[in-house]
C-alpha atoms as a PDB file:
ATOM      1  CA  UNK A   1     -32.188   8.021  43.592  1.00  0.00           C
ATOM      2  CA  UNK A   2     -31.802  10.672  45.457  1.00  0.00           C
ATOM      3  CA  UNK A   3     -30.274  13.306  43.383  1.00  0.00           C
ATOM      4  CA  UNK A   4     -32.762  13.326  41.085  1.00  0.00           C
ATOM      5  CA  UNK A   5     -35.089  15.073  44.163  1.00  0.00           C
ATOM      6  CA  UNK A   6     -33.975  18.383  43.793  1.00  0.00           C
ATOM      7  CA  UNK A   7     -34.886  18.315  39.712  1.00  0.00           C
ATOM      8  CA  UNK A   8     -38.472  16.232  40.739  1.00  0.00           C
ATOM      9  CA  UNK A   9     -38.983  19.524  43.273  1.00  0.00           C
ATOM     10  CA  UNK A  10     -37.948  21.892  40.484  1.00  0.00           C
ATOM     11  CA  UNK A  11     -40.643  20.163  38.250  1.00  0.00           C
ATOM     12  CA  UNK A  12     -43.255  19.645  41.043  1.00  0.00           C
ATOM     13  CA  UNK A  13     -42.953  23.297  41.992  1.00  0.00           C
ATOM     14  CA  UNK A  14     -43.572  24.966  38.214  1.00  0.00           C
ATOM     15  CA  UNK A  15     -46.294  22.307  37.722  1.00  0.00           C
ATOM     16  CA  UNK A  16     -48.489  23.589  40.794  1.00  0.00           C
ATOM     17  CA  UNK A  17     -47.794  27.202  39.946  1.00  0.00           C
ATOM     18  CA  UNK A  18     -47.825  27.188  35.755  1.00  0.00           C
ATOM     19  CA  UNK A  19     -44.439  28.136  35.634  1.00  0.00           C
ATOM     20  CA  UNK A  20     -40.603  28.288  37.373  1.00  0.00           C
ATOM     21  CA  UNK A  21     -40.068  29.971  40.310  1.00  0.00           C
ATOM     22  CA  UNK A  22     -38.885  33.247  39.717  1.00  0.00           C
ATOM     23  CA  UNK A  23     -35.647  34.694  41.369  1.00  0.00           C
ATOM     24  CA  UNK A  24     -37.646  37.255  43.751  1.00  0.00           C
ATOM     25  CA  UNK A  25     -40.069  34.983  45.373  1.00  0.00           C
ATOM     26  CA  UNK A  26     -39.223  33.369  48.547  1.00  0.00           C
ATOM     27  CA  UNK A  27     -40.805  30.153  49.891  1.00  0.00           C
ATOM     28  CA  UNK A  28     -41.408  29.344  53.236  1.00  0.00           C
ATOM     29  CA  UNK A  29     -40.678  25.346  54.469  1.00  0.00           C
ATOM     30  CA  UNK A  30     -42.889  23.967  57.357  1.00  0.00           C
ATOM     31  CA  UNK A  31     -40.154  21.561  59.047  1.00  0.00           C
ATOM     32  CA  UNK A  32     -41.073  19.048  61.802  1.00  0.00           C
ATOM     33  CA  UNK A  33     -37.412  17.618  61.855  1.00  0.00           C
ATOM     34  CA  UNK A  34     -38.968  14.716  60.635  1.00  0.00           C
ATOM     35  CA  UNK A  35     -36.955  13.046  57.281  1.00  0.00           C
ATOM     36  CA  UNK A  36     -39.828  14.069  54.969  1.00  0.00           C
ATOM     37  CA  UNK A  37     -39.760  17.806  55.869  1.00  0.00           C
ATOM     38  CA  UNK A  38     -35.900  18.162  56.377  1.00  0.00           C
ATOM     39  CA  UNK A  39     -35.731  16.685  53.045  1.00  0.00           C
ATOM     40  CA  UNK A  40     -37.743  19.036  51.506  1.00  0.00           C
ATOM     41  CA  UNK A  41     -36.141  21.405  53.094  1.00  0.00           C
ATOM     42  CA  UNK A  42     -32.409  21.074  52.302  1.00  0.00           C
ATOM     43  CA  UNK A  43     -33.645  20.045  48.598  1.00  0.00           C
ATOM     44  CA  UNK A  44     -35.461  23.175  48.600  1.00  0.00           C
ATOM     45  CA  UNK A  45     -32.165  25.490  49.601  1.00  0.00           C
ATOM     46  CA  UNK A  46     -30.382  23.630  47.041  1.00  0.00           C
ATOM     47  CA  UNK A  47     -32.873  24.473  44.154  1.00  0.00           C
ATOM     48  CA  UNK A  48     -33.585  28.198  45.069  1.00  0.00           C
ATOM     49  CA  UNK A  49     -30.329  29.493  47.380  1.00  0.00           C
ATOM     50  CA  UNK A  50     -31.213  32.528  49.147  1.00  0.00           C
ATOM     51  CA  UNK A  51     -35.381  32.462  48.504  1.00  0.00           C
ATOM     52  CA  UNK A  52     -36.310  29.544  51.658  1.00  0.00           C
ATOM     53  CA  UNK A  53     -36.796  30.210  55.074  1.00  0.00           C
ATOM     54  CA  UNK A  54     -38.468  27.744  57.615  1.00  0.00           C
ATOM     55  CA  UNK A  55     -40.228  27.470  60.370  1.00  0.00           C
ATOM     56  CA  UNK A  56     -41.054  24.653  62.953  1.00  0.00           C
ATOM     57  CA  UNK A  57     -43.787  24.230  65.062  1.00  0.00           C
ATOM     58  CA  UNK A  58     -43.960  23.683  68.877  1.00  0.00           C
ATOM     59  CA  UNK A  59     -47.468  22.478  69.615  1.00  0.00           C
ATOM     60  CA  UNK A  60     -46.463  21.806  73.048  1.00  0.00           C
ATOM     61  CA  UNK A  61     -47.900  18.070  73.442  1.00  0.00           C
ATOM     62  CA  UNK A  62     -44.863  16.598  74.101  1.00  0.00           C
ATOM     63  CA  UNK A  63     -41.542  16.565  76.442  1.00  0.00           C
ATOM     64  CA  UNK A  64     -38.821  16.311  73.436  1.00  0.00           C
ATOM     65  CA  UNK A  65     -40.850  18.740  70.954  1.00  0.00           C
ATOM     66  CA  UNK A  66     -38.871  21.830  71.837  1.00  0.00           C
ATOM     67  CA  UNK A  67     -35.666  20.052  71.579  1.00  0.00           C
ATOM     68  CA  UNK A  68     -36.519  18.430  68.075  1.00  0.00           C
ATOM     69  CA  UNK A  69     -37.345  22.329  66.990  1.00  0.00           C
ATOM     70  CA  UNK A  70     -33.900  23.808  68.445  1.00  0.00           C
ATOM     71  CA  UNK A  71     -32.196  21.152  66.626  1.00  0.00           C
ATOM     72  CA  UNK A  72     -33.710  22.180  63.444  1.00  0.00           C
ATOM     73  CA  UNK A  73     -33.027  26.150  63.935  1.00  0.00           C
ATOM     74  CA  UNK A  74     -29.029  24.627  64.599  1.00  0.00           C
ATOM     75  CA  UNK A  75     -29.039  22.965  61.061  1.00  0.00           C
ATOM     76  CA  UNK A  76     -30.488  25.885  59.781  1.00  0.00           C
ATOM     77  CA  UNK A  77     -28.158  27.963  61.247  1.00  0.00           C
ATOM     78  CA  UNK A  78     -24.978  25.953  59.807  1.00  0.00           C
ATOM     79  CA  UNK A  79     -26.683  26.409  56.507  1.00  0.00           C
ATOM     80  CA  UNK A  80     -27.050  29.837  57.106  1.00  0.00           C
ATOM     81  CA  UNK A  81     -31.025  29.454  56.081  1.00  0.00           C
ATOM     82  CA  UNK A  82     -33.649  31.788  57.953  1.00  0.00           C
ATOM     83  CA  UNK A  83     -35.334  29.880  60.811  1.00  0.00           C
ATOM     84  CA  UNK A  84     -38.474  30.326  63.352  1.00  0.00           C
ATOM     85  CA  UNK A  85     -39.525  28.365  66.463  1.00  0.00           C
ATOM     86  CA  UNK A  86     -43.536  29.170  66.059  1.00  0.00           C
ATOM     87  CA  UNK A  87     -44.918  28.146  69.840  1.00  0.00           C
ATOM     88  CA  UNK A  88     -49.134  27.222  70.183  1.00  0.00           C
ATOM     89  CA  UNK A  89     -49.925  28.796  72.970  1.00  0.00           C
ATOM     90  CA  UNK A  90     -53.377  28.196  73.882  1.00  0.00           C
ATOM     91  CA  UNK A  91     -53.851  23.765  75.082  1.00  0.00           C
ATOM     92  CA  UNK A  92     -55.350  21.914  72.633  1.00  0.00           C
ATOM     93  CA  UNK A  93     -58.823  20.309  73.144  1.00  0.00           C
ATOM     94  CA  UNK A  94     -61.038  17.913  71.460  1.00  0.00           C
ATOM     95  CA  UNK A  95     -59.371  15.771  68.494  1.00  0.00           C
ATOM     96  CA  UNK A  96     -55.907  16.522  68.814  1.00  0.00           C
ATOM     97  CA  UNK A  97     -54.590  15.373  65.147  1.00  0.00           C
ATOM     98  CA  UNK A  98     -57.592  18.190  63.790  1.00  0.00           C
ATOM     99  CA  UNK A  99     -56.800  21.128  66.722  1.00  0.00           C
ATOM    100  CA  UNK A 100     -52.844  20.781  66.109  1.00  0.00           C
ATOM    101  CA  UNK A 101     -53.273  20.805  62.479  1.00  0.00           C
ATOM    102  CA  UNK A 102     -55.183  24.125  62.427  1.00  0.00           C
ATOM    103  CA  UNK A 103     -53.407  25.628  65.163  1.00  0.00           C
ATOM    104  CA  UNK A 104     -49.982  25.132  63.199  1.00  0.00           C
ATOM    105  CA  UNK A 105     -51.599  26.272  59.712  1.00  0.00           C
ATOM    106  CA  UNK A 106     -52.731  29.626  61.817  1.00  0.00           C
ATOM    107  CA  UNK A 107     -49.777  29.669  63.300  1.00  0.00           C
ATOM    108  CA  UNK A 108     -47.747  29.353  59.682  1.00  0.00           C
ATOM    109  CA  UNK A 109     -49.757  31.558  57.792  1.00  0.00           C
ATOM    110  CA  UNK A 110     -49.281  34.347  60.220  1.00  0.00           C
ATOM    111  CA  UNK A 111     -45.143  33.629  60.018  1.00  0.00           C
ATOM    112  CA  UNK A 112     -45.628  34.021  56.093  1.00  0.00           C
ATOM    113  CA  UNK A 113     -47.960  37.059  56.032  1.00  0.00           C
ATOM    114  CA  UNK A 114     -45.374  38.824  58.507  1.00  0.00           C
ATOM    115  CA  UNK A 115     -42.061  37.399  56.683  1.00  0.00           C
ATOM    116  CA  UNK A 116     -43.407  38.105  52.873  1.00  0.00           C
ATOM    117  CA  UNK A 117     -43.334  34.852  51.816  1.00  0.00           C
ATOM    118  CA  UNK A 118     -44.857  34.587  48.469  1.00  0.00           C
ATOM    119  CA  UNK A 119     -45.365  30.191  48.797  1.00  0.00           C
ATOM    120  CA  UNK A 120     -45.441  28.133  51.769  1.00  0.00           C
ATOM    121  CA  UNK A 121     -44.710  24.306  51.257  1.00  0.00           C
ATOM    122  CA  UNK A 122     -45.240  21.283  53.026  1.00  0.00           C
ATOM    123  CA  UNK A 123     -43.396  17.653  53.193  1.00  0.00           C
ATOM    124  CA  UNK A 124     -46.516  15.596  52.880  1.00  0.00           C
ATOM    125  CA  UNK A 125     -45.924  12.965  50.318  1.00  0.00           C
ATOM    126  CA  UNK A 126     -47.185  10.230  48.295  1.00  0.00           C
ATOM    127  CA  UNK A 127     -47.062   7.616  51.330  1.00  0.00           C
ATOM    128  CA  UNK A 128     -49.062  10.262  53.248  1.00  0.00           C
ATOM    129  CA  UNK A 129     -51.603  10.621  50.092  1.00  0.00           C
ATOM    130  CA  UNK A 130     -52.399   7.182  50.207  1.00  0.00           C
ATOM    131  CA  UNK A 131     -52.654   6.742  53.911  1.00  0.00           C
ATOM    132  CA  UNK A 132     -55.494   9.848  54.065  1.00  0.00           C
ATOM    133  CA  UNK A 133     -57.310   8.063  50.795  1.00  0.00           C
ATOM    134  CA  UNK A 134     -57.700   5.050  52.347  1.00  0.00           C
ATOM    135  CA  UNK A 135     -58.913   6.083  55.397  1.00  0.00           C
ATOM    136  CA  UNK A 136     -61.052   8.373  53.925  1.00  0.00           C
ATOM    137  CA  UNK A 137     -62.603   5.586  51.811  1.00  0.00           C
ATOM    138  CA  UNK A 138     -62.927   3.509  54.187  1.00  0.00           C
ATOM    139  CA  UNK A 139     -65.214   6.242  55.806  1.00  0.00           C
ATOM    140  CA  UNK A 140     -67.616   6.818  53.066  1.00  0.00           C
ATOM    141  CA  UNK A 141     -65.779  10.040  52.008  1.00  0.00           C
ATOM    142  CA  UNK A 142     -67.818  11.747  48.449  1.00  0.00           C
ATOM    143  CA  UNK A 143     -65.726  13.186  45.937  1.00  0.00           C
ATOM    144  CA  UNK A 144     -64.560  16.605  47.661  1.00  0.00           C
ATOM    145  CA  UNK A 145     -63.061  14.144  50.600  1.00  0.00           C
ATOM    146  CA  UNK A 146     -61.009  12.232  48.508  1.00  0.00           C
ATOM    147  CA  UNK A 147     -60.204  15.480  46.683  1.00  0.00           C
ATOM    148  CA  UNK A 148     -58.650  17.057  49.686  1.00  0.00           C
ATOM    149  CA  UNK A 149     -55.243  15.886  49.351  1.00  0.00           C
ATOM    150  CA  UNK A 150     -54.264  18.280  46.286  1.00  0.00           C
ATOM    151  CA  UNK A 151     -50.690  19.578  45.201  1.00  0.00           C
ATOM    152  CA  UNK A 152     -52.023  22.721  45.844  1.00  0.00           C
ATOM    153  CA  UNK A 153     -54.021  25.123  47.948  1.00  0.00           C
ATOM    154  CA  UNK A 154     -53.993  29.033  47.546  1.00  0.00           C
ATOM    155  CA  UNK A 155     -50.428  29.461  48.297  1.00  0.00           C
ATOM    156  CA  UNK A 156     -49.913  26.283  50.350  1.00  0.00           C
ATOM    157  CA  UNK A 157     -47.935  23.909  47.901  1.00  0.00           C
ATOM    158  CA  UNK A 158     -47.380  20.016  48.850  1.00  0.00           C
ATOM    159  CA  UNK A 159     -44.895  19.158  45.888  1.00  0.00           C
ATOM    160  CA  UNK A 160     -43.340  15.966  47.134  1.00  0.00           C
ATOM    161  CA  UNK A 161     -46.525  13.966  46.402  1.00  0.00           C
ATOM    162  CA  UNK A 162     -44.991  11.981  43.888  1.00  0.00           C
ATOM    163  CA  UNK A 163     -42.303  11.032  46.604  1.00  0.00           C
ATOM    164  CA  UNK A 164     -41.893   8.181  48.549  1.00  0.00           C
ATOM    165  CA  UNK A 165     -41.389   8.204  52.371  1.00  0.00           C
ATOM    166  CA  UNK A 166     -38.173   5.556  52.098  1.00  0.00           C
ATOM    167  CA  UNK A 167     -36.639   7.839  49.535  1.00  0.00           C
ATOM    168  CA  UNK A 168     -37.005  10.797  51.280  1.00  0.00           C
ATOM    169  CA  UNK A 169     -35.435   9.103  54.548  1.00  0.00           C
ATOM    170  CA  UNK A 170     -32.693   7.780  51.839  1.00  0.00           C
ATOM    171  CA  UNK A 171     -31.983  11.456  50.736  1.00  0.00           C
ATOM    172  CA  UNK A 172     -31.075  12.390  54.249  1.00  0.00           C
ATOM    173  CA  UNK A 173     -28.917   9.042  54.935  1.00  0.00           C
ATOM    174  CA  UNK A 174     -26.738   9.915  52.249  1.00  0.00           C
ATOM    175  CA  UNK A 175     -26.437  13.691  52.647  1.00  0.00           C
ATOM    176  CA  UNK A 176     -26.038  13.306  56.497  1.00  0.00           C
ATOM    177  CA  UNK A 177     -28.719  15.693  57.007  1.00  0.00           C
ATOM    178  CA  UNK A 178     -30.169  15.013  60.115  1.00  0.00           C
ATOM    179  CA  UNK A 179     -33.899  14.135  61.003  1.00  0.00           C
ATOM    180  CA  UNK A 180     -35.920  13.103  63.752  1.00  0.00           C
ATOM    181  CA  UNK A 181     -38.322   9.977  64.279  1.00  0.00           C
ATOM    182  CA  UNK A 182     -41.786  11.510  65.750  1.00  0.00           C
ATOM    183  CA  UNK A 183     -42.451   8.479  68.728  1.00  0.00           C
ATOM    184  CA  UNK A 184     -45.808   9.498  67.621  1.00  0.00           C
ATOM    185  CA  UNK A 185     -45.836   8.169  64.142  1.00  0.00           C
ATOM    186  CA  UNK A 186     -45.801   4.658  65.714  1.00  0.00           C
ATOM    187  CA  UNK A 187     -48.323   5.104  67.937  1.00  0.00           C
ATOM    188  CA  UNK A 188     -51.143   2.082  67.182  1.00  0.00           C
ATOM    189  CA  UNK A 189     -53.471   4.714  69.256  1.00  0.00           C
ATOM    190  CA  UNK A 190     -54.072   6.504  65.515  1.00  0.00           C
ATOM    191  CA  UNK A 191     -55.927   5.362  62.256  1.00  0.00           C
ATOM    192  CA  UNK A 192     -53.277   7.271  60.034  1.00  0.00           C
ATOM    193  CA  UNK A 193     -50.205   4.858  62.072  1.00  0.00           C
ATOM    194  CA  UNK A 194     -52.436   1.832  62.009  1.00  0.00           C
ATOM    195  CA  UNK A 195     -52.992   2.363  58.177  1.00  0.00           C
ATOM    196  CA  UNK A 196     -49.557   3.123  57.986  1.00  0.00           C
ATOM    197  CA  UNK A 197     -48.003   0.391  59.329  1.00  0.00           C
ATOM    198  CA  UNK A 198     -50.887  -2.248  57.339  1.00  0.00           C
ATOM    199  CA  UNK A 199     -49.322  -0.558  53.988  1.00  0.00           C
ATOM    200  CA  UNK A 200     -45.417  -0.911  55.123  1.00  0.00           C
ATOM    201  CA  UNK A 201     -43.304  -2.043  52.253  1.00  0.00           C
ATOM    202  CA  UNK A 202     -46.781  -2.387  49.461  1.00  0.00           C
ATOM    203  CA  UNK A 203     -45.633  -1.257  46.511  1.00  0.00           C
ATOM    204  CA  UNK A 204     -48.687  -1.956  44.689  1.00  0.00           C
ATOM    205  CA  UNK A 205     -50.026   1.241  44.300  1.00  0.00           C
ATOM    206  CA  UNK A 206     -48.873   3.537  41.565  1.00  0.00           C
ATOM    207  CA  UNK A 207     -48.240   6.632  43.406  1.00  0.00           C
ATOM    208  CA  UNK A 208     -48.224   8.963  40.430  1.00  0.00           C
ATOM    209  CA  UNK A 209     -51.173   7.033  38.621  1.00  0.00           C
ATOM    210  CA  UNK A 210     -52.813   7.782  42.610  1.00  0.00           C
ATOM    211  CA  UNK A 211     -51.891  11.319  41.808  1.00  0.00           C
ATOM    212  CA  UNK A 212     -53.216  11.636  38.867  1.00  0.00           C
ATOM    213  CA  UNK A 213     -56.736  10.563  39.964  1.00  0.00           C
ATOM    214  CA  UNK A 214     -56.639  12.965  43.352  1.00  0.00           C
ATOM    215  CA  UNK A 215     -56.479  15.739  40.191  1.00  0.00           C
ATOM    216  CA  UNK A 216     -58.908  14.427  38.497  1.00  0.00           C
ATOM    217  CA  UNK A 217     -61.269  14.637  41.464  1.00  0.00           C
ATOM    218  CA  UNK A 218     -59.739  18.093  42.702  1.00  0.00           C
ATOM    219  CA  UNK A 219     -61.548  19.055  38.540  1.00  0.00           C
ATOM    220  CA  UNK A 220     -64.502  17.077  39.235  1.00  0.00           C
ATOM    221  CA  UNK A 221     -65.170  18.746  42.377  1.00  0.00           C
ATOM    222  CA  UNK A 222     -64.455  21.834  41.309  1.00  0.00           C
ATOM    223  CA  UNK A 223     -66.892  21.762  38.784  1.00  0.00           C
ATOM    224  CA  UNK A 224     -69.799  20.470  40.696  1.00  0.00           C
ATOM    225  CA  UNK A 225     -69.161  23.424  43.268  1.00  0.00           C
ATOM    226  CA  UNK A 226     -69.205  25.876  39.610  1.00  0.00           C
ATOM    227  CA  UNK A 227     -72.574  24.091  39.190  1.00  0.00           C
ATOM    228  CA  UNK A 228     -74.094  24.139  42.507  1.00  0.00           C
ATOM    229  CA  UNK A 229     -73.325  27.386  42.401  1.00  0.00           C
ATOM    230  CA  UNK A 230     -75.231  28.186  38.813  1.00  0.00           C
ATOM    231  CA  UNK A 231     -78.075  26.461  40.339  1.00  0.00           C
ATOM    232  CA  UNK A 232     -77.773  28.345  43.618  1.00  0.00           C
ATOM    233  CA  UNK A 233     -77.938  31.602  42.046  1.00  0.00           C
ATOM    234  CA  UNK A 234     -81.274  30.414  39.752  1.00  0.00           C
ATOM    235  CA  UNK A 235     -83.298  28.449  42.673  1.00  0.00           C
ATOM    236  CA  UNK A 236     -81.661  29.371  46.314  1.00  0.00           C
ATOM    237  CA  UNK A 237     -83.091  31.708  48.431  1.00  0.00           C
ATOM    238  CA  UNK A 238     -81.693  33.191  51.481  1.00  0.00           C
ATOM    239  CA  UNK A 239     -84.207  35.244  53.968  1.00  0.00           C
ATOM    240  CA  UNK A 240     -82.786  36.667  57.421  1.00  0.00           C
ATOM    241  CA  UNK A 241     -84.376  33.461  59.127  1.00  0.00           C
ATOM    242  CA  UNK A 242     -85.148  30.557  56.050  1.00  0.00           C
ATOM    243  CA  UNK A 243     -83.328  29.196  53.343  1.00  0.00           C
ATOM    244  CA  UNK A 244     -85.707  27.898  49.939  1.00  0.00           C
ATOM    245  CA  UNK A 245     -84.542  25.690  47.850  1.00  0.00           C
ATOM    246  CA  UNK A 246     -87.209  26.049  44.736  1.00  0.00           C
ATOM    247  CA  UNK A 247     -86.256  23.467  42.587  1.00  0.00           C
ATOM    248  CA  UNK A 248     -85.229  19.703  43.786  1.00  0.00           C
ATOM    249  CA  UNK A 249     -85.389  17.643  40.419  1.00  0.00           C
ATOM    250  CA  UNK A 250     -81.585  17.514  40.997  1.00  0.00           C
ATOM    251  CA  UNK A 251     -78.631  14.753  40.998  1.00  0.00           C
ATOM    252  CA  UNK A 252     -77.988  13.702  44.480  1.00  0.00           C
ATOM    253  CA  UNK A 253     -74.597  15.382  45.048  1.00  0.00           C
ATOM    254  CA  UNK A 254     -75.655  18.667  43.866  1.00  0.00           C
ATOM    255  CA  UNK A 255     -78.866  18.240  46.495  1.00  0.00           C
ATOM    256  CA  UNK A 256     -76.561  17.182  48.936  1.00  0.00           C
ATOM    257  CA  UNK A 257     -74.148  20.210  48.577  1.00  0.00           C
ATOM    258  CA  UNK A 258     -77.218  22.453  47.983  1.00  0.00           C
ATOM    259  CA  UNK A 259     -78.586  21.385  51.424  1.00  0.00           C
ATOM    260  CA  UNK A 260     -75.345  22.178  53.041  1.00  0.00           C
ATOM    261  CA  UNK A 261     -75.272  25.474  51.588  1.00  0.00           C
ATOM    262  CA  UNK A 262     -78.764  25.695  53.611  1.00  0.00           C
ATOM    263  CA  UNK A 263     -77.771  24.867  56.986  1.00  0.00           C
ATOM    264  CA  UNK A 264     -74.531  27.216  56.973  1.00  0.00           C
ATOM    265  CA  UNK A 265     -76.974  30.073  55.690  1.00  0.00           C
ATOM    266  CA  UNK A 266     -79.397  29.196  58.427  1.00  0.00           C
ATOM    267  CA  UNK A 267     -77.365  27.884  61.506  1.00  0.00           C
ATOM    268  CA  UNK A 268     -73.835  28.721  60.796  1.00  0.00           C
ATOM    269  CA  UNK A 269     -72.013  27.524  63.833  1.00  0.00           C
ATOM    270  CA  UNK A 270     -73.762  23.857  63.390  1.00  0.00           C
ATOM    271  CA  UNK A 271     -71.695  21.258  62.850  1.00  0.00           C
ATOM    272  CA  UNK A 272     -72.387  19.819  59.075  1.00  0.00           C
ATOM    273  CA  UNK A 273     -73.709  16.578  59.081  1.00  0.00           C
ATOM    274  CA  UNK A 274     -71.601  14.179  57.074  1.00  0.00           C
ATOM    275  CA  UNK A 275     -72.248  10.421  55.326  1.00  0.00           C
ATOM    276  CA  UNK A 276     -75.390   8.073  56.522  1.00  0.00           C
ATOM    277  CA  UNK A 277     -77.462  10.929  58.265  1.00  0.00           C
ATOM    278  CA  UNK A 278     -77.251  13.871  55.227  1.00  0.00           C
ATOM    279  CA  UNK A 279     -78.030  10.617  52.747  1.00  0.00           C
ATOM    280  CA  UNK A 280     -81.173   9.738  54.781  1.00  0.00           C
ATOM    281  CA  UNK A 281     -82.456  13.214  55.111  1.00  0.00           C
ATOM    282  CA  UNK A 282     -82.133  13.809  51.707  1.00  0.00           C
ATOM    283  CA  UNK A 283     -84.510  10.517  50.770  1.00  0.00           C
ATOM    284  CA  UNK A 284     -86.937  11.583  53.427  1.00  0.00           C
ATOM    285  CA  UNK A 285     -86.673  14.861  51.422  1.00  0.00           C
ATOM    286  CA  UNK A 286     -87.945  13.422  48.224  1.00  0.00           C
ATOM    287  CA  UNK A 287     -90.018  11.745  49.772  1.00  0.00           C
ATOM    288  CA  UNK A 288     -92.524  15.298  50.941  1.00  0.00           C
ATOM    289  CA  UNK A 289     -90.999  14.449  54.904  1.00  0.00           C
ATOM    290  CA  UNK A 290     -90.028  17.332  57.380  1.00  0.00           C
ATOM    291  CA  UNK A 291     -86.557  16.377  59.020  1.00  0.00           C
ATOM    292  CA  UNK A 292     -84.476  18.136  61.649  1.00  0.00           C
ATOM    293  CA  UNK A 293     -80.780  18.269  60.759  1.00  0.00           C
ATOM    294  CA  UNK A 294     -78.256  20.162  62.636  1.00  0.00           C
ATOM    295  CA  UNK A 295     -80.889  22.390  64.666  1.00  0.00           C
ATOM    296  CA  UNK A 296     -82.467  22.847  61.739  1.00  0.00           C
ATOM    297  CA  UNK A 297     -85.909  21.814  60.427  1.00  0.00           C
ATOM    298  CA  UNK A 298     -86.736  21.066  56.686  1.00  0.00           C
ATOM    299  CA  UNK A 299     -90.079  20.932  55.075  1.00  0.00           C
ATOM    300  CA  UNK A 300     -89.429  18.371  52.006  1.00  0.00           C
ATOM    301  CA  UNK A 301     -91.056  17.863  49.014  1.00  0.00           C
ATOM    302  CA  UNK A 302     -91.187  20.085  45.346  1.00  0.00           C
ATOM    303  CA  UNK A 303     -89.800  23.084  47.109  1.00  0.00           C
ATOM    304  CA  UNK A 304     -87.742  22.795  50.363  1.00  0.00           C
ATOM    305  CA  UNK A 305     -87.814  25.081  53.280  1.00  0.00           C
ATOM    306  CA  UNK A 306     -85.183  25.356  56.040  1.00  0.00           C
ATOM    307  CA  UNK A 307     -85.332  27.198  59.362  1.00  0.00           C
ATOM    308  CA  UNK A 308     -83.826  27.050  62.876  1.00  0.00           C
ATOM    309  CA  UNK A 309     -85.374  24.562  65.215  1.00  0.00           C
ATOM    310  CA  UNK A 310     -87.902  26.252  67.754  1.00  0.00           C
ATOM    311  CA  UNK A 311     -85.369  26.514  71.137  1.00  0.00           C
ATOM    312  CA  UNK A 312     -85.788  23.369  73.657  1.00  0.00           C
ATOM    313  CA  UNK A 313     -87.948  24.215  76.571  1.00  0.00           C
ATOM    314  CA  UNK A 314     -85.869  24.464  80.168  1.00  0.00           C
ATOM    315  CA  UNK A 315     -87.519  22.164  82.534  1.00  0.00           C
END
């Protein structure tokens, strides 16, 4: 392999985009120190000298994470490539996979914004793809959750999905570029390492051919949000305190979306309701019921009418 990963980059890159990289754009690398992001990292310099910068991210959970970040800024240093220590600064609460994740996209997309980046890219790749499918499956996930994973997101590009996490580490081996192995990553603790270590050395899955179909459900989710939109427009409306949905004669997933659409219009800061407890509202729906969902309460029926659940009495 590996020297064919800076041409499989190249091609990656001007496939997410429509077209080669041009000579006065500069990308931005998010680099954990881990093999899959230094990778794409010193593959990137060596594709586009001069346009990459990087940046690593100190979320603060553990002793070692600062070190692993200087040692990063050092390489980058001897390879005279532009380098930033980004620090989270506020402690992170709740799920912390989900808060360090959007912390360090917050935290990135500030550090492009202010450094005139015109692409940011990150090292997740095909062994990564199949890990989130999986366990996404295995949760019920509908179309736009297994669509998630895409090549591409506004400017956020992921172009090593077609990349193996072996080959990756191999790259580095032989170009004695050094990486660093996240203690986390084989921490049983986590679906993603649990799922991860089930699927160690399977080579059963076609990772392009698993590409392929994440695309295909990136289109087909893209055009059932085009449609619930059309329908939206026609049969959806909004008042200051109700949302009425005047025509139900729908397919489920474009009654499921619709209803979503309700609850952010009508209680914005609820948390959506996902899988079993949307599916059951929506047949109690049909069926002329009234349901509460999300501090919300639906009338069902022909026509359905949303509004904000009458505040609990304080006893």
């Amino acid at each position: 392999m590996p020297e064919s990963l800076t041409e499989e980059l190249k091609a990656a890159t001007a496939r997410l985009i429509g077209r080669p990289l041009l000579p006065d754009e500069k990308i931005g690398i998010a680099v954990s120190g881990g093999a899959d992001s230094m990778a794409l990292l010193s593959a990137a310099a060596l594709c586009w000298p001069g346009q990459v910068e990087a940046a690593t991210v100190d979320h603060r959970l553990r002793s070692g994470a600062r070190a692993e970040a200087e040692m990063v800024a050092q390489w980058c240093a001897q390879q005279q490539l532009p380098h930033a220590i980004l620090t989270v600064q506020e402690a992170l609460v709740g799920n912390l996979q989900a808060s360090a994740r959007a912390a360090r996209y917050v935290l990135l997309a500030d550090w492009q914004a202010e450094r005139g980046l015109s692409w940011l890219m990150t090292a997740h790749q095909a062994d990564d793809q199949i890990e989130t499918i999986l366990l996404r499956l295995s949760r019920g996930a509908g179309v736009g959750g297994l669509a998630s994973v895409r090549g591409r997101r506004g400017q956020i590009l992921r172009p090593l999905l077609g990349e193996r996490r072996a080959d990756l580490r191999n790259w580095c081996l032989s170009r004695s570029v050094p990486f660093i192995d996240d203690p986390s990553n084989e921490d049983a603790r986590f679906d993603r390492v649990r799922m991860r270590q089930a699927l160690a050395e399977n080579d059963l899955i076609d990772v392009r051919g698993l590409a392929r179909s994440v695309d295909a459900l990136a289109d087909a989710d893209a055009a059932l949000a085009w449609m619930t939109q059309e329908i939206a427009a026609q049969s959806l409306r909004l008042d200051a305190e109700s949302a009425t949905l005047n025509r139900t004669d729908l397919p489920t997933e474009i009654l499921r979306r619709l209803l979503l659409w309700m609850i952010d219009h009508v209680n914005p800061q609820a948390d959506k309701p996902r899988g079993p407890s949307i599916d059951q509202a929506l047949v109690q729906l049909l069926d002329a019921k009234m349901v509460a969902l999300a501090d919300c309460i639906v009338k069902g029926g022909d026509v359905w009418v949303m509004r904000r659940a009458p505040a609990r009495k304080q006893r």
